[in-house]
Protein backbone atom coordinates (compact mmCIF):
# COMPACT_ATOMS: atom_id res chain seq x y z
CA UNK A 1 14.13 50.63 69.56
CA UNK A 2 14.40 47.02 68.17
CA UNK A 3 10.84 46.60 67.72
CA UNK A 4 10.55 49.85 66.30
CA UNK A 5 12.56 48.93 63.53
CA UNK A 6 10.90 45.77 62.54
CA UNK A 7 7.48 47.50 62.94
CA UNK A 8 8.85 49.44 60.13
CA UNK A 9 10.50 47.14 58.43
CA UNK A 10 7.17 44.96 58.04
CA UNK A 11 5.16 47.85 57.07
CA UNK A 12 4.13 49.03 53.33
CA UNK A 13 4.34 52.73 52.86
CA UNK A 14 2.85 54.82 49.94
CA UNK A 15 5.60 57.23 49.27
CA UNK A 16 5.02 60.44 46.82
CA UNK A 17 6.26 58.91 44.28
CA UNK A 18 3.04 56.11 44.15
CA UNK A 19 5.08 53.20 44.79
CA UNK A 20 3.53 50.61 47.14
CA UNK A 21 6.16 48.45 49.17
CA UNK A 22 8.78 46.57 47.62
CA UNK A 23 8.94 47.51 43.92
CA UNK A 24 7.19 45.63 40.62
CA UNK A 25 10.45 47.03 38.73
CA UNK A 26 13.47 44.64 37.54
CA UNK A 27 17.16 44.59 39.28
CA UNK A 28 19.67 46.57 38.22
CA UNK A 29 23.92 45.67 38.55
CA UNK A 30 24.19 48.63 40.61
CA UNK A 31 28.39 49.80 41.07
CA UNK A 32 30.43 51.87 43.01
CA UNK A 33 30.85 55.10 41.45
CA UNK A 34 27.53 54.99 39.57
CA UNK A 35 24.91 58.07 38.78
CA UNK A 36 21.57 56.67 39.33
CA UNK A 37 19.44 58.13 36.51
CA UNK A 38 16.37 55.94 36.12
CA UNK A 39 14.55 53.55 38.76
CA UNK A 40 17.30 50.75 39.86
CA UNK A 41 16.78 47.86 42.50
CA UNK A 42 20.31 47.09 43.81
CA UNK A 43 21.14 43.51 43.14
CA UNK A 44 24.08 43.50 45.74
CA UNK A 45 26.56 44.91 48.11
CA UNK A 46 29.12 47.15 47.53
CA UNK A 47 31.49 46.56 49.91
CA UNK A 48 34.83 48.51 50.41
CA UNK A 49 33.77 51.11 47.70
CA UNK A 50 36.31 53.49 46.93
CA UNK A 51 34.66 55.67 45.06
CA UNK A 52 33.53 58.72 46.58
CA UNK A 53 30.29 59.10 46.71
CA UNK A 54 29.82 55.02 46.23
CA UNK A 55 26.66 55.95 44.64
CA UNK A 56 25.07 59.18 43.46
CA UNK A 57 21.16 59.45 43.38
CA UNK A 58 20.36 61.93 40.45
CA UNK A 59 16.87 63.72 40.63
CA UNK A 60 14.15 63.97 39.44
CA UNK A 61 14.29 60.64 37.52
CA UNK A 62 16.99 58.52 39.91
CA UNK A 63 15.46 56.31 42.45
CA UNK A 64 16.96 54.01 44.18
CA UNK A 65 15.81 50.77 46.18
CA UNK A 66 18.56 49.23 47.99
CA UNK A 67 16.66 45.85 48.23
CA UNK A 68 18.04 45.15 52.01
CA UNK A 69 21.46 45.31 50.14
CA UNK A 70 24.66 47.09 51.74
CA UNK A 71 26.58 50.59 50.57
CA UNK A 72 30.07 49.96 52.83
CA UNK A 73 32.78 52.95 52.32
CA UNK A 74 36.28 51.90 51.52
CA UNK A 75 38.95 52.75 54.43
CA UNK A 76 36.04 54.74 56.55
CA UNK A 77 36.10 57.26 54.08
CA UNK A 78 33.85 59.42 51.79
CA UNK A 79 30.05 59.60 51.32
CA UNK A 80 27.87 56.63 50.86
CA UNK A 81 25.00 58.19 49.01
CA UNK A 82 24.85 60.98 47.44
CA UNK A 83 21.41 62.95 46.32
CA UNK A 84 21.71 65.19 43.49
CA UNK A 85 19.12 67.16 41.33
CA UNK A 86 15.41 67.56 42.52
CA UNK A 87 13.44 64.90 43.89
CA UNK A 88 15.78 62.06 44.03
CA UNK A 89 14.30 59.11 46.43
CA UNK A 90 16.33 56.32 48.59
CA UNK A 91 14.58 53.48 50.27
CA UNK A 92 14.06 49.77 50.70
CA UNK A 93 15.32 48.31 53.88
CA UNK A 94 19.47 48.96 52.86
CA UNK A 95 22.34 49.43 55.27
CA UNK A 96 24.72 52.17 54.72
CA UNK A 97 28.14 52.24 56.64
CA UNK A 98 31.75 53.07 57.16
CA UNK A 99 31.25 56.29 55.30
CA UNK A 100 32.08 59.38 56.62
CA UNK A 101 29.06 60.38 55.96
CA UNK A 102 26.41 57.78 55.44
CA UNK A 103 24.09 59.72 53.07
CA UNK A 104 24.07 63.40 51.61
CA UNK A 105 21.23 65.25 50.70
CA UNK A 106 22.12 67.93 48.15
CA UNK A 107 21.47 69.53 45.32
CA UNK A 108 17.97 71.38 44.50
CA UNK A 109 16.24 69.89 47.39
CA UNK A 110 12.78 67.88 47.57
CA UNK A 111 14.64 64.34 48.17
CA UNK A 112 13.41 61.71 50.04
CA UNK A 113 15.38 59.29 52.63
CA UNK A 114 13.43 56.31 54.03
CA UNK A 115 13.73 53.03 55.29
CA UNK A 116 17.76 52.98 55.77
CA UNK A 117 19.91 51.55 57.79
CA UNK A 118 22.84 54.08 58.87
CA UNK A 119 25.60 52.14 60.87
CA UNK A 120 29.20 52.88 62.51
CA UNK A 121 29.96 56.28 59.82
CA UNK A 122 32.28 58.93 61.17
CA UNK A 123 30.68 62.79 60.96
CA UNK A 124 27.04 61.74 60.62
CA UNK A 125 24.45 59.29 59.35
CA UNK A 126 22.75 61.63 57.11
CA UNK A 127 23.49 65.07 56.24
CA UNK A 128 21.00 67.16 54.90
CA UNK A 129 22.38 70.65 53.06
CA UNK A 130 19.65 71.42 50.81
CA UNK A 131 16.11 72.36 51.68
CA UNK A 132 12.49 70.63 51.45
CA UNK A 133 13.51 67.14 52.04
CA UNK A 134 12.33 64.75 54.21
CA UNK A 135 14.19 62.12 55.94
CA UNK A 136 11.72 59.11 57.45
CA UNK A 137 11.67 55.89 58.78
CA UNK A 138 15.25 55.59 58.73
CA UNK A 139 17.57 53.70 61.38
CA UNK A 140 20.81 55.76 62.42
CA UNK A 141 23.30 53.99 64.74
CA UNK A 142 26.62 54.46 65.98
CA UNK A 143 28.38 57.65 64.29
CA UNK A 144 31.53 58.96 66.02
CA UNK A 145 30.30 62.19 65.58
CA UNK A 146 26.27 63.17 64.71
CA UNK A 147 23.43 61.19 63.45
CA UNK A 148 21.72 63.82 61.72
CA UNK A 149 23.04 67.52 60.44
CA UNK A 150 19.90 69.58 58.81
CA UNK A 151 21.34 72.40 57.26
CA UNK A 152 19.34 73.43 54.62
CA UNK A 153 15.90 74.87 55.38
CA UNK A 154 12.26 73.41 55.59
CA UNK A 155 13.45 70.08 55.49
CA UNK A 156 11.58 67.13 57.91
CA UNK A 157 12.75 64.80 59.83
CA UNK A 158 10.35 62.39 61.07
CA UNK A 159 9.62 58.71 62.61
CA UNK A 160 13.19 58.33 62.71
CA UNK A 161 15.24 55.77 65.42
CA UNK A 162 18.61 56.90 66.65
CA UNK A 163 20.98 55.58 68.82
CA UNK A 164 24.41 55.65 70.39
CA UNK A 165 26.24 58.71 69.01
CA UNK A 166 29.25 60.49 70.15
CA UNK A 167 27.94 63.95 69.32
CA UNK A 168 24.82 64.93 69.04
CA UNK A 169 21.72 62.74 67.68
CA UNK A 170 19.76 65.66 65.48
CA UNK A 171 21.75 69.06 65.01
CA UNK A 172 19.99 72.01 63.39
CA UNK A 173 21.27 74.52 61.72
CA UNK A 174 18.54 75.72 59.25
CA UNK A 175 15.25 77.63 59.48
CA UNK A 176 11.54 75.60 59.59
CA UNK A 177 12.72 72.41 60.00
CA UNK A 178 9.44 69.69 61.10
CA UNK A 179 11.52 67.19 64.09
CA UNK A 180 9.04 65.15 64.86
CA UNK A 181 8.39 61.82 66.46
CA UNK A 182 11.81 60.64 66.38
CA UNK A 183 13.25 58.31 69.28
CA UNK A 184 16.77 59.34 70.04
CA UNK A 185 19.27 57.82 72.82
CA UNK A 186 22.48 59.29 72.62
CA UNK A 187 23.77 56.76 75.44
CA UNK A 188 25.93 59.26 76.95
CA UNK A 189 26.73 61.74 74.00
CA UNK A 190 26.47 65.25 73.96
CA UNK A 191 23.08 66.42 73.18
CA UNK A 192 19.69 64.69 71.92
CA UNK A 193 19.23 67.91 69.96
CA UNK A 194 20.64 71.10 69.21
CA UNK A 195 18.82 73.91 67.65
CA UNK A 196 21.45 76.16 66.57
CA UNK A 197 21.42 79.42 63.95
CA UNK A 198 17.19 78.27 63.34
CA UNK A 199 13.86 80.24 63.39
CA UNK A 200 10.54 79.00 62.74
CA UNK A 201 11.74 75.20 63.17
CA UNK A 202 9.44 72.77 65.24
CA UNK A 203 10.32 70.18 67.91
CA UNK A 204 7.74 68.11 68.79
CA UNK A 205 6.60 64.42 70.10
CA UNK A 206 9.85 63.58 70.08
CA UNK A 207 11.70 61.06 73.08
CA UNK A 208 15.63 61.73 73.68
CA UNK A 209 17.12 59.30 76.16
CA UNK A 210 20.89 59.28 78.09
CA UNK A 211 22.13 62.05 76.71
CA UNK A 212 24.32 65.04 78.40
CA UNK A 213 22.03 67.39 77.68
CA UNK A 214 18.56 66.67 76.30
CA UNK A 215 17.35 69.54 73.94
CA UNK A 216 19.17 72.54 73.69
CA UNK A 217 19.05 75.82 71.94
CA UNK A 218 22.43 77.92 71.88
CA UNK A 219 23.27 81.58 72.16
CA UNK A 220 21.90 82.30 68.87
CA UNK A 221 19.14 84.61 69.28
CA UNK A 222 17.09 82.60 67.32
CA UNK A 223 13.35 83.35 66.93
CA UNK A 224 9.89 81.89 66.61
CA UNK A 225 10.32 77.58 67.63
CA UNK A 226 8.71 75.73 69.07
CA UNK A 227 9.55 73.01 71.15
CA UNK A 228 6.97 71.02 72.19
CA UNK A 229 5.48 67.71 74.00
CA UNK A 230 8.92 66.19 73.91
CA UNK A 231 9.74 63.63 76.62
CA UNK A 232 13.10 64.01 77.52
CA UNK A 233 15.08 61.79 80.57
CA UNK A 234 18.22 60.30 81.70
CA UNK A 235 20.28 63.60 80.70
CA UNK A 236 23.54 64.29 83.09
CA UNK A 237 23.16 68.08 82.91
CA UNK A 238 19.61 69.79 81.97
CA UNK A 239 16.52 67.86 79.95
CA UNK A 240 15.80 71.42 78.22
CA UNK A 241 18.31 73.94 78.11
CA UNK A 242 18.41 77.65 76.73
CA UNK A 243 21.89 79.31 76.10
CA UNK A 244 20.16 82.79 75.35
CA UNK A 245 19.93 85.65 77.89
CA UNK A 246 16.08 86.06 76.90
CA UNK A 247 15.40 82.59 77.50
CA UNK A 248 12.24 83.54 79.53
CA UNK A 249 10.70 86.32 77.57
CA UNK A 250 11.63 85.40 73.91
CA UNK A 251 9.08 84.54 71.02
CA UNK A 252 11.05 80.70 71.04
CA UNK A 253 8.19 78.28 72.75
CA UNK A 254 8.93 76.07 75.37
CA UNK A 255 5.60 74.24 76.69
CA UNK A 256 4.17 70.98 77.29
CA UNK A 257 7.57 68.93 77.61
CA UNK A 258 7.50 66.07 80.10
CA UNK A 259 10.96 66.76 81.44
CA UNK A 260 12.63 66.62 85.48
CA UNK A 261 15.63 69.62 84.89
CA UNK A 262 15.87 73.01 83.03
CA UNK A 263 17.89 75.91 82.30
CA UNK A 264 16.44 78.59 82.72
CA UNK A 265 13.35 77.08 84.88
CA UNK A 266 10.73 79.04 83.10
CA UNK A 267 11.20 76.35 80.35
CA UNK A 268 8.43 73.37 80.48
């Protein structure tokens, strides 16, 4: 996982925005409480913010690069980053934590999260409620609860690391969501991933570690995913499981997973 990250961390990315690696753009005296409305390069932590969100990334024109700089929520409590408008973009190496949730992805949609540090927040790492983002190259540690919630639709979530979580690592509850090449140990929480009230999403090339159950998809009915060519091991109960009656016979896609146990067996 470790040298994952700093694979990452050394790399230079080309983003959709046209930015190359660290930016050419001056610092800014980013506060808590502030609306990020142009492009700012944090300058330092803000530690023990109360307000709530600390910070609030406002799309299309707010970018923020956190500059390996720290967001910390005062008391636990509140939201650490908040993305707002269209086409708002986080990134640069910074650690967000003791939030109750580390970063929120609202708004219009069509945000980008990368290159984050998520650590020790209570409900989730990231939440993502509105559709078309993409969440990438982020680190998520430690949440009492989930790393990430995708509840908005079409959104991707991809190259991610995630580790030690009380809930579940990656919880779905949105149609045509991309998961996709993200490594996820739970180390003895409830599921890798859920795929709850979803159609059309797609699970694939992803590795979920120690975790109750690996992948599972509850008595939704849910129609038309695809999991596939996930490597799944260590769970305590079932690497792939499927709640629904139809398990065996619905259009959902279960093939090519390098896995040991399933419910129902026809799953592979």
């Amino acid at each position: 996982m470790y040298l994952i990250k700093n694979q990452l961390s050394k790399g230079i990315f080309i983003t959709f925005t046209g930015f190359v690696g660290a930016p050419i753009f001056g610092y800014a005296d980013v506060q808590c409480g502030d609306v990020i409305t142009t492009i700012e390069t944090m300058d330092q932590d803000l530690i023990d913010c109360p307000a709530d969100p600390a910070v609030t990334v406002q799309g299309p024109t707010g970018i923020l690069f956190m500059n390996g700089h720290t967001i910390q929520c005062d008391l636990g409590d509140g939201t650490g980053i908040l993305l707002e408008g269209t086409a708002g973009f986080v990134s640069g190496d910074g650690e967000v934590r003791q939030c109750t949730v580390g970063i929120s992805v609202e708004g219009v949609g069509f945000h980008t999260v990368q290159e984050v540090f998520a650590f020790v927040n209570t409900n989730a790492s990231i939440e993502v409620i509105s559709d078309y983002n993409s969440v990438r190259f982020n680190d998520l540690q430690n949440s009492l609860f989930n790393g990430v919630n995708i509840l908005g639709e079409n959104n991707s979530l991809v190259n991610n690391v995630l580790f030690n979580f009380g809930g579940t690592g990656i919880y779905i509850n949105g149609d045509s969501a991309l998961v996709s090449g993200n490594a996820i140990d739970i180390n003895g929480g409830d599921a890798g991933i859920i795929l709850d009230v979803t159609n059309g999403s797609r699970i694939i090339q992803n590795e979920v570690v120690d975790a109750e159950d690996g992948i599972i998809m509850t008595a939704s009915g849910q129609l038309n995913n695809v999991i596939s060519s996930n490597v799944v091991s260590g769970s305590v109960n079932f690497d792939l499981l499927d709640q629904n009656a139809d398990a065996c016979t619905s259009s959902n896609v279960w093939f090519g997973n390098i896995v040991t146990t399933t419910d129902p067996a026809c799953l592979e």
